[in-house]
Protein backbone atom coordinates (compact mmCIF):
# COMPACT_ATOMS: atom_id res chain seq x y z
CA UNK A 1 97.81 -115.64 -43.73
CA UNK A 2 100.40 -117.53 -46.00
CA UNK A 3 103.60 -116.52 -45.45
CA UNK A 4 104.98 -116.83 -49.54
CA UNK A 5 108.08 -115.56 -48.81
CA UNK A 6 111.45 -117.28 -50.61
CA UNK A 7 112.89 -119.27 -47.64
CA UNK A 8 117.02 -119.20 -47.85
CA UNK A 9 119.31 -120.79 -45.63
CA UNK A 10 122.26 -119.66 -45.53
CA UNK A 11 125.58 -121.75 -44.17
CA UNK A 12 129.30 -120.70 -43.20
CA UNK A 13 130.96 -124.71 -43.10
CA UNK A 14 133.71 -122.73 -40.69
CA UNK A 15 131.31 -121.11 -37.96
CA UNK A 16 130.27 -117.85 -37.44
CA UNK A 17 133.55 -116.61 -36.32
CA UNK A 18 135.50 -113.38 -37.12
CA UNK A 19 136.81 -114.41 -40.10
CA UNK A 20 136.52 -114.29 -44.00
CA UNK A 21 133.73 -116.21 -45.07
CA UNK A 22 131.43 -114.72 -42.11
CA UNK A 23 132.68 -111.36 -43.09
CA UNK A 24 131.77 -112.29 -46.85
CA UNK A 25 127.99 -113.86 -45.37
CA UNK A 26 127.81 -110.77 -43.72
CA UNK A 27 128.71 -107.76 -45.79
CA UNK A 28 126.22 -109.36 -48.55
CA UNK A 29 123.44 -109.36 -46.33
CA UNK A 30 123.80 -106.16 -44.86
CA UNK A 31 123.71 -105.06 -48.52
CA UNK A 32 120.90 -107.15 -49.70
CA UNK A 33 116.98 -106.22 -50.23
CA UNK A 34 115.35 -108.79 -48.16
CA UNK A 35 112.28 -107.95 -49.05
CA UNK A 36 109.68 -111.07 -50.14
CA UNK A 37 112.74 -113.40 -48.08
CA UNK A 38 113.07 -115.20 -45.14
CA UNK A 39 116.60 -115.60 -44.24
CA UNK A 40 117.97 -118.54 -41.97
CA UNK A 41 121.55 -118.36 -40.73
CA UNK A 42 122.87 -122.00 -39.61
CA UNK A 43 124.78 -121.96 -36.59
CA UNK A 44 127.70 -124.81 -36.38
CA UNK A 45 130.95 -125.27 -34.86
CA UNK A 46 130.96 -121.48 -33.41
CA UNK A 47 128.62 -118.92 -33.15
CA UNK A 48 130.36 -115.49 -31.80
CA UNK A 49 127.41 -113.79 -29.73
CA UNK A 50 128.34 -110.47 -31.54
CA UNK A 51 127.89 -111.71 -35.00
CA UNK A 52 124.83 -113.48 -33.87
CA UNK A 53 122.77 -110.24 -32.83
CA UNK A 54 124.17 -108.66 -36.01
CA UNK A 55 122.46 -110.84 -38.41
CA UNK A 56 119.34 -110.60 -36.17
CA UNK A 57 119.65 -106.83 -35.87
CA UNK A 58 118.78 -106.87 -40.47
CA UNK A 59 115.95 -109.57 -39.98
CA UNK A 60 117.73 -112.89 -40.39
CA UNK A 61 117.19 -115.78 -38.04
CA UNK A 62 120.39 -117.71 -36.72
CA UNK A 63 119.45 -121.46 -36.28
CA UNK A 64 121.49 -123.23 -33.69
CA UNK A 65 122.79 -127.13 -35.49
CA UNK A 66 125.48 -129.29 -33.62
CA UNK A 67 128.75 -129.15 -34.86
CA UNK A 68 129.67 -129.83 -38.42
CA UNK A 69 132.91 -131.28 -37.58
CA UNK A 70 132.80 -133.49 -34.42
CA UNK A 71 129.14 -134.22 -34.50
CA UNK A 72 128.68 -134.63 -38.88
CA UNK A 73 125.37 -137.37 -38.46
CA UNK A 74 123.33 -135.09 -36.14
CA UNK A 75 124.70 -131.98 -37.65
CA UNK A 76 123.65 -133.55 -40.88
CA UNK A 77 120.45 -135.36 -39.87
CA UNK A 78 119.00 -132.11 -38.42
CA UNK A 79 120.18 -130.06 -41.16
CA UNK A 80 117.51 -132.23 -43.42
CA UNK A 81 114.81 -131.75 -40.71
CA UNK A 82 115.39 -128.41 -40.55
CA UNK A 83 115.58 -127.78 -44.45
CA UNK A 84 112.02 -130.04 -44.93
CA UNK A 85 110.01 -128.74 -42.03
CA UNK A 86 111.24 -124.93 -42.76
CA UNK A 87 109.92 -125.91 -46.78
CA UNK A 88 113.81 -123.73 -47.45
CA UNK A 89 114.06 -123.47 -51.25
CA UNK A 90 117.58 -121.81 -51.48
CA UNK A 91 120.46 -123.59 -49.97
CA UNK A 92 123.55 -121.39 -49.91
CA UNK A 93 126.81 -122.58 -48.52
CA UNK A 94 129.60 -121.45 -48.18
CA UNK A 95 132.96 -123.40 -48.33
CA UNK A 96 136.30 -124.64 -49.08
CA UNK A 97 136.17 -128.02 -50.31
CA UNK A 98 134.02 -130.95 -51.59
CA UNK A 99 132.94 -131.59 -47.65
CA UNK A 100 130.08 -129.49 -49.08
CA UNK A 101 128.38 -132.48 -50.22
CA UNK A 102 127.22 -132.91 -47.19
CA UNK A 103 125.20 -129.42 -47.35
CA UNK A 104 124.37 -130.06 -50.96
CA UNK A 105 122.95 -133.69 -50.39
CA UNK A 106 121.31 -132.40 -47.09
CA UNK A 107 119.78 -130.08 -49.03
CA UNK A 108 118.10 -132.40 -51.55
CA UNK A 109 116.98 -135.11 -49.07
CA UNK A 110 115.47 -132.00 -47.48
CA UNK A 111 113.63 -131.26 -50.82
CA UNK A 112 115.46 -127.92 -51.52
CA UNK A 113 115.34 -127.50 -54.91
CA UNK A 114 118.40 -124.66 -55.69
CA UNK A 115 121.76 -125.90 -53.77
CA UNK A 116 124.17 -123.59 -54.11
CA UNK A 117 128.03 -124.38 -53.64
CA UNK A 118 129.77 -121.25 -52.90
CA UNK A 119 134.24 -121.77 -53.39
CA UNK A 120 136.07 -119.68 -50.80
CA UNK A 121 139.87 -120.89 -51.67
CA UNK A 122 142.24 -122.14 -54.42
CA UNK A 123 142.94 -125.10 -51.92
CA UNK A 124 142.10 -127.04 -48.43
CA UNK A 125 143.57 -128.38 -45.38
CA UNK A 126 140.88 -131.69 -45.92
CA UNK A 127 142.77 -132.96 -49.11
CA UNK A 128 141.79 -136.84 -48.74
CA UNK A 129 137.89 -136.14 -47.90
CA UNK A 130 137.56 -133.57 -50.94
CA UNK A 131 139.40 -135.89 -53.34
CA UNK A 132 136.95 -138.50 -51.81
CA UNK A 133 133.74 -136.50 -52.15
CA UNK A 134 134.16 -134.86 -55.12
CA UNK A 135 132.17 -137.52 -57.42
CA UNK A 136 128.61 -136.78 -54.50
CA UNK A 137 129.57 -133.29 -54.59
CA UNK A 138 129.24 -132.63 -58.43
CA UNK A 139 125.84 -134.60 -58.44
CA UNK A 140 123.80 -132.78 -55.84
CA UNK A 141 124.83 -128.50 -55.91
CA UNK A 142 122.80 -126.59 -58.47
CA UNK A 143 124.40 -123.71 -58.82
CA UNK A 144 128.31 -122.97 -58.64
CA UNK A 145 130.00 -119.54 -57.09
CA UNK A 146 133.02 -118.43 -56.08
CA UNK A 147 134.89 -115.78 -55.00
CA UNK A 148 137.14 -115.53 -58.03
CA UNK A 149 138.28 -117.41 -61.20
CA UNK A 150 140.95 -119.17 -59.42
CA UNK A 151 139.10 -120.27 -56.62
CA UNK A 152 135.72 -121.46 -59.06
CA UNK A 153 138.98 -123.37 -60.67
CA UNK A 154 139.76 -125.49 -57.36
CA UNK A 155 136.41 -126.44 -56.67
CA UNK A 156 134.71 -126.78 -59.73
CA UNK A 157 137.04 -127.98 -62.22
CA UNK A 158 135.71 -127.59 -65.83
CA UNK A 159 132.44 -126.95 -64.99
CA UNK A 160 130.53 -123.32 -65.25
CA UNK A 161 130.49 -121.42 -61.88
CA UNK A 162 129.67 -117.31 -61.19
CA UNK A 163 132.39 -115.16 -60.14
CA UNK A 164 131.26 -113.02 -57.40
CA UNK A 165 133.27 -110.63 -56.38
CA UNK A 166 134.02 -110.47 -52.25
CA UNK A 167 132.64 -107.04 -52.47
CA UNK A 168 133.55 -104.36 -49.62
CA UNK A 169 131.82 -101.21 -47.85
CA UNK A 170 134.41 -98.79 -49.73
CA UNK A 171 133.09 -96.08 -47.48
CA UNK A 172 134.08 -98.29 -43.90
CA UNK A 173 137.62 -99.23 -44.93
CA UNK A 174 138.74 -95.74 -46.95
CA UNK A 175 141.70 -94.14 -44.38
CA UNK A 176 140.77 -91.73 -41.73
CA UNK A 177 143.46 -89.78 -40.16
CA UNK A 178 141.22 -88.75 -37.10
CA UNK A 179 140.66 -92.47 -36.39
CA UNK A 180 144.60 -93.31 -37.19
CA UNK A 181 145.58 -90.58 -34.37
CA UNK A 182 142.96 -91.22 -31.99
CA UNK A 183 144.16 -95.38 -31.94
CA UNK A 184 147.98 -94.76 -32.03
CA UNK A 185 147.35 -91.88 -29.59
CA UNK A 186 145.37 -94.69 -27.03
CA UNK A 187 147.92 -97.52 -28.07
CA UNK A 188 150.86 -94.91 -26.94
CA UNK A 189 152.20 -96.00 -30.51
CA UNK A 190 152.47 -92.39 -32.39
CA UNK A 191 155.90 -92.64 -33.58
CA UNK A 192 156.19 -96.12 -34.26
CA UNK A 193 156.00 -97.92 -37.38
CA UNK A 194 153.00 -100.07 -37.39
CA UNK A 195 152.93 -103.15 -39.65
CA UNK A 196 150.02 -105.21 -39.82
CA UNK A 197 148.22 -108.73 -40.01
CA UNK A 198 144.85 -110.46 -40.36
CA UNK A 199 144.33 -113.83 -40.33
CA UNK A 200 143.21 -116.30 -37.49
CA UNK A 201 145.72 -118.42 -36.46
CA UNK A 202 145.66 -121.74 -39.18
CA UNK A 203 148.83 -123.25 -41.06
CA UNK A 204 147.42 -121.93 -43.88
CA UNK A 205 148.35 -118.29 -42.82
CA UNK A 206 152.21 -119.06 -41.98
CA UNK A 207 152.02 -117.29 -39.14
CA UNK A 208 156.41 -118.39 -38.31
CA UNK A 209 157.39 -116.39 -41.37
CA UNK A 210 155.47 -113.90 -40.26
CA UNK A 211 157.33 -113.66 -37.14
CA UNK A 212 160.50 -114.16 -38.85
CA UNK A 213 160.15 -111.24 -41.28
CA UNK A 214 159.15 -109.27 -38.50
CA UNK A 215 162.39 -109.87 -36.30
CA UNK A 216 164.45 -108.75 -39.59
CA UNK A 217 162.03 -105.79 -39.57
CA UNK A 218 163.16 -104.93 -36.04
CA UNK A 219 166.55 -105.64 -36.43
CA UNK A 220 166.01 -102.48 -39.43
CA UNK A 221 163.81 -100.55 -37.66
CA UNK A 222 163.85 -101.22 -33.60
CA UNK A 223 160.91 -97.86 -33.36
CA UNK A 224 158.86 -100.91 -34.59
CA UNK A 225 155.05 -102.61 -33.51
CA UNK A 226 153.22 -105.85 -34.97
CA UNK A 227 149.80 -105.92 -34.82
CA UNK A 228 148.67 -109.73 -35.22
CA UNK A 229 144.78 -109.69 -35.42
CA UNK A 230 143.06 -112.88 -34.91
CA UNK A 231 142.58 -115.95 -33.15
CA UNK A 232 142.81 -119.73 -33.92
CA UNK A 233 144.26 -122.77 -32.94
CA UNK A 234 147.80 -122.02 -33.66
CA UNK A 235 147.96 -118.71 -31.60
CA UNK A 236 149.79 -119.45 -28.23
CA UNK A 237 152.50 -121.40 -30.07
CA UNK A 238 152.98 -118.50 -32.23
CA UNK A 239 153.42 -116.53 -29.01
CA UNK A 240 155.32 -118.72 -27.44
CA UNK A 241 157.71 -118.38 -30.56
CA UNK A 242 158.18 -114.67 -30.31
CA UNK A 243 158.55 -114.34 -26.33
CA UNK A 244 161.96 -112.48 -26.38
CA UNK A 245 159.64 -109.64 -29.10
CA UNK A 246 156.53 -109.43 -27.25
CA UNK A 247 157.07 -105.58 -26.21
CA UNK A 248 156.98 -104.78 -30.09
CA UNK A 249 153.96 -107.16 -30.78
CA UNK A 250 150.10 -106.40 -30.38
CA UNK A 251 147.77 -109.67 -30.04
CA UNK A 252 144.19 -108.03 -30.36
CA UNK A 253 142.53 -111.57 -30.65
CA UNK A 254 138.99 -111.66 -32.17
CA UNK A 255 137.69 -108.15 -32.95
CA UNK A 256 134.94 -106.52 -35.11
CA UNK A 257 136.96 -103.07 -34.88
CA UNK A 258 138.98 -104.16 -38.27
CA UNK A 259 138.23 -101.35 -40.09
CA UNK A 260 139.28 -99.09 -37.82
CA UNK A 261 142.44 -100.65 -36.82
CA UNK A 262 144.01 -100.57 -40.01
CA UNK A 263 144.14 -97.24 -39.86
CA UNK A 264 146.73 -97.17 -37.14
CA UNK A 265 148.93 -99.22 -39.24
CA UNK A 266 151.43 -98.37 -41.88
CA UNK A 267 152.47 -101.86 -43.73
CA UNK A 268 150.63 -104.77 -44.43
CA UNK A 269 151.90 -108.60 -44.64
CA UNK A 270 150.23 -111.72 -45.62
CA UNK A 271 152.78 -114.87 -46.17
CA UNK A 272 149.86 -117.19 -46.69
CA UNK A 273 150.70 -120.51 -47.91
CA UNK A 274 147.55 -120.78 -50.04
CA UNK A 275 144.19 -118.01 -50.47
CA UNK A 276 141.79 -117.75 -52.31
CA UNK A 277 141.21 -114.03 -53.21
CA UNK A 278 141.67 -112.27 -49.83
CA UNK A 279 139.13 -110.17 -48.50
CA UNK A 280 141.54 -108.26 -46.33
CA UNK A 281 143.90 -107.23 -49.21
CA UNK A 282 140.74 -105.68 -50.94
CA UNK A 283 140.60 -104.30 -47.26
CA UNK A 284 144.38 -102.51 -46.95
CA UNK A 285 144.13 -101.22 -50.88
CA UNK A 286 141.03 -99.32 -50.19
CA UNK A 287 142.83 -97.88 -46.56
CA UNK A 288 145.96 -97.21 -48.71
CA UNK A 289 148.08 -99.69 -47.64
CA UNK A 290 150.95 -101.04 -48.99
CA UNK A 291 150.33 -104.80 -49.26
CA UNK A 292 153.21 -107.09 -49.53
CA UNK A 293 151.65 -110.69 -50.01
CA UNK A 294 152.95 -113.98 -51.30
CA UNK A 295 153.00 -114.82 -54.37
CA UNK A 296 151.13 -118.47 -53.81
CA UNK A 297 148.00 -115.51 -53.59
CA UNK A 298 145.72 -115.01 -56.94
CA UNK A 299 146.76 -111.98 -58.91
CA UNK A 300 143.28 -111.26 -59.08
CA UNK A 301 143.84 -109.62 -55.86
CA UNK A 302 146.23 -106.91 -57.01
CA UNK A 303 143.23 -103.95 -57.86
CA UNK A 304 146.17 -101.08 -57.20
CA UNK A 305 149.77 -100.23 -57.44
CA UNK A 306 149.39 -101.23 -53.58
CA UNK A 307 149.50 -104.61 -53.69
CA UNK A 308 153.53 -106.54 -54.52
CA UNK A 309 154.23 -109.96 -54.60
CA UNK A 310 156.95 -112.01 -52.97
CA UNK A 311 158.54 -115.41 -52.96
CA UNK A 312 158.28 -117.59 -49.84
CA UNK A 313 161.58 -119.08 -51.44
CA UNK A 314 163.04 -115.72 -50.38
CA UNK A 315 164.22 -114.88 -47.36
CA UNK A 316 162.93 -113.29 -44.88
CA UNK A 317 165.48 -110.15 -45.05
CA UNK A 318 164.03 -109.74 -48.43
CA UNK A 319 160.79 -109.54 -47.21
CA UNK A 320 161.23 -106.75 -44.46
CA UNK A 321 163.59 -104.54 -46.42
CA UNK A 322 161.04 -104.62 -49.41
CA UNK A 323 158.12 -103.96 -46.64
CA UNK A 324 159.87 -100.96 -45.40
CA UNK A 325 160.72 -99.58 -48.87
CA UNK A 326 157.09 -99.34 -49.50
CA UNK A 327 156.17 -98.09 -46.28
CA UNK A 328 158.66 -95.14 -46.80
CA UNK A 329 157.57 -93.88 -50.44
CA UNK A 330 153.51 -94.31 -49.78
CA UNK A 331 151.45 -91.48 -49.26
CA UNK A 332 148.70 -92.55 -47.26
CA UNK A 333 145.86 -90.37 -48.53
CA UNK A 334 146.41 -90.52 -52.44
CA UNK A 335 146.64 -93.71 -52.28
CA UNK A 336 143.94 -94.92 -50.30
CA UNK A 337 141.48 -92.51 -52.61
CA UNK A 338 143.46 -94.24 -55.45
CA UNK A 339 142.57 -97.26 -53.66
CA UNK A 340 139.10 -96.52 -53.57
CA UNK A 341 138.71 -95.99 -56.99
CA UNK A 342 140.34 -98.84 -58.21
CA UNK A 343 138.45 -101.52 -55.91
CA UNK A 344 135.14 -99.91 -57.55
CA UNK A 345 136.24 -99.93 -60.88
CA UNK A 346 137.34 -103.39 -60.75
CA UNK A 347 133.28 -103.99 -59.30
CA UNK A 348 134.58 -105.10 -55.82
CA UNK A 349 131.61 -102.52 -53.98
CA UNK A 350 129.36 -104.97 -52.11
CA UNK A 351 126.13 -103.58 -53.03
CA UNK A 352 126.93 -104.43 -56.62
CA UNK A 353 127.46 -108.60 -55.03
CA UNK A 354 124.62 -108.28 -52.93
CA UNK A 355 122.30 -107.55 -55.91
CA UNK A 356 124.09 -110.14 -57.85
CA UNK A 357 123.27 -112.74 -55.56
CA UNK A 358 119.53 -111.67 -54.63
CA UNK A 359 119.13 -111.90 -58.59
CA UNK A 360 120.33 -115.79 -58.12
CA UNK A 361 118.40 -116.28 -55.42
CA UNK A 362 115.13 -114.91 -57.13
CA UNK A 363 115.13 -115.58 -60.20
């Protein structure tokens, strides 16, 4: 019997690693009908085994290509095998920069008629290979997304892109006080205060003003923890940085127990040097968090009175005084039902993307 099925592939350019994009990938298929589709996850530069038998568990297939960014001819050569034997009519990847070109012209050499380009960030760490393959890039997507205005901005320039929102499981990430006591209870941490960070270990996350901030947090408050959650190529120089603090820092690595983690905590940081529209700040507002973030971040992030914005021109005693002001005046409960409602209102529930993009992919 013919199988007439819509065939999508679907590609993270950074692995399938605990990180945003993959949690973005993720969360919209989880939420997706995927009925009358078959769905192909590419596999490149990392696969995490977890995240592999997650996508299997809903139906998807993960397809195993060499690695995008030591091995670009095979990983490209078999990504137009793949995409012409597999007959895939809906190319979705999903990016920072112009190095999608190679995806999008993959894509068309593979006969894939809808190429989508999906914009993750306001900026990348590849600057002279996106200037350079900007001109291919524009010629061979279709279709333009991104995560926000300011990110379609980056990547797209003048030309018309969707605005999807990185939409969230409101009901995972709202604050549970049974959860928060059961992990500081296990952690031995009841009576500390328990800031908080995501973000695998890149420049891009400025991971030694995070450190600094904290030690002025200590300094204020020595009944003090860090969790740093995570992984990346930057970690053990981080750690090597904050030796003499280890005792008041938690390194959880890689870990799909987010959600419930951030319950334990009380303060969240994120000095990024560039983002695009965070996933995790969407994350802390609907937990109740206070979020202190730079202000190199979109404001399209701020959904709630949660969410302030601070110079990296400022010091970092500026930073962990304000943290700890915040910390001290939030009530945890209103405000992560506050929280709730706000990320909702502002259309940031996943099953409201997930429909948006089936509806793409469809139609």
């Amino acid at each position: 019997m013919k199988n007439n099925n819509l065939k999508v592939l679907v590609i993270s350019t950074v692995g399938l690693q605990y990180e945003g994009i993959t949690s973005v990938i993720s969360s919209l298929l989880h939420n997706m009908d995927l009925a009358n589709m078959d769905v192909y996850v590419a596999g490149t530069i990392c696969v995490e085994e977890s995240i592999r038998e997650d996508f299997e568990s809903i139906g998807c297939h993960v397809v195993d290509f060499p690695t995008r960014k030591t091995d670009t001819i095979s990983y490209f050569m078999q990504l137009v095998k793949f995409i012409h034997k597999t007959k895939i009519q809906v190319v979705h990847a999903h990016g920072n920069s112009a190095t999608l070109a190679i995806e999008m012209v993959a894509a068309w050499l593979g006969g894939c008629p809808k190429r989508i380009a999906h914009s993750h960030n306001t900026t990348c760490e590849q600057i002279k290979a996106d200037k350079m393959l900007r001109p291919i890039f524009y010629m061979f997507y279709t279709h333009a997304i991104a995560c926000g205005y300011e990110a379609g901005k980056w990547l797209f320039s003048s030309r018309q892109f969707t605005v999807m929102k990185n939409g969230r499981e409101i009901e995972k990430y709202a604050f549970d006080e049974e959860k928060r006591n059961s992990i500081r209870s296990e952690l031995n941490i009841e009576n500390k205060i328990v800031i908080g960070h995501v973000g695998n270990f890149l420049e891009q996350k400025n991971h030694a003003f995070l450190i600094e901030i904290y030690n002025e947090i200590i300094k204020r408050e020595p009944n003090c923890v860090l969790f740093m959650i995570g992984d990346g190529p930057l970690k053990s120089q981080i750690e090597k940085c904050c030796t003499d603090m280890l005792e008041h820092i938690i390194f959880t690595g890689k870990t799909d127990k987010v959600a419930e983690l951030i319950n334990a905590m009380d303060g969240m940081l994120l000095p990024s040097l560039f983002e695009g529209l965070p996933l995790v700040v969407v994350e802390w507002q609907i937990n109740g968090l206070p979020c202190l973030i730079a202000d190199t971040i979109t404001k399209e992030s701020v959904l709630s009175k949660l969410v302030i914005f601070e110079s990296l021109q400022n010091s970092a005693a500026v930073w962990a005084e304000k943290i700890l002001y915040e910390i001290k005046r939030n009530n945890r409960s209103i405000s992560s039902k506050n929280g709730q409602a706000a990320v909702s209102a502002a259309g940031f529930d996943s099953k409201e993307s997930a429909s948006l993009l089936r509806h793409i992919y469809m139609n």
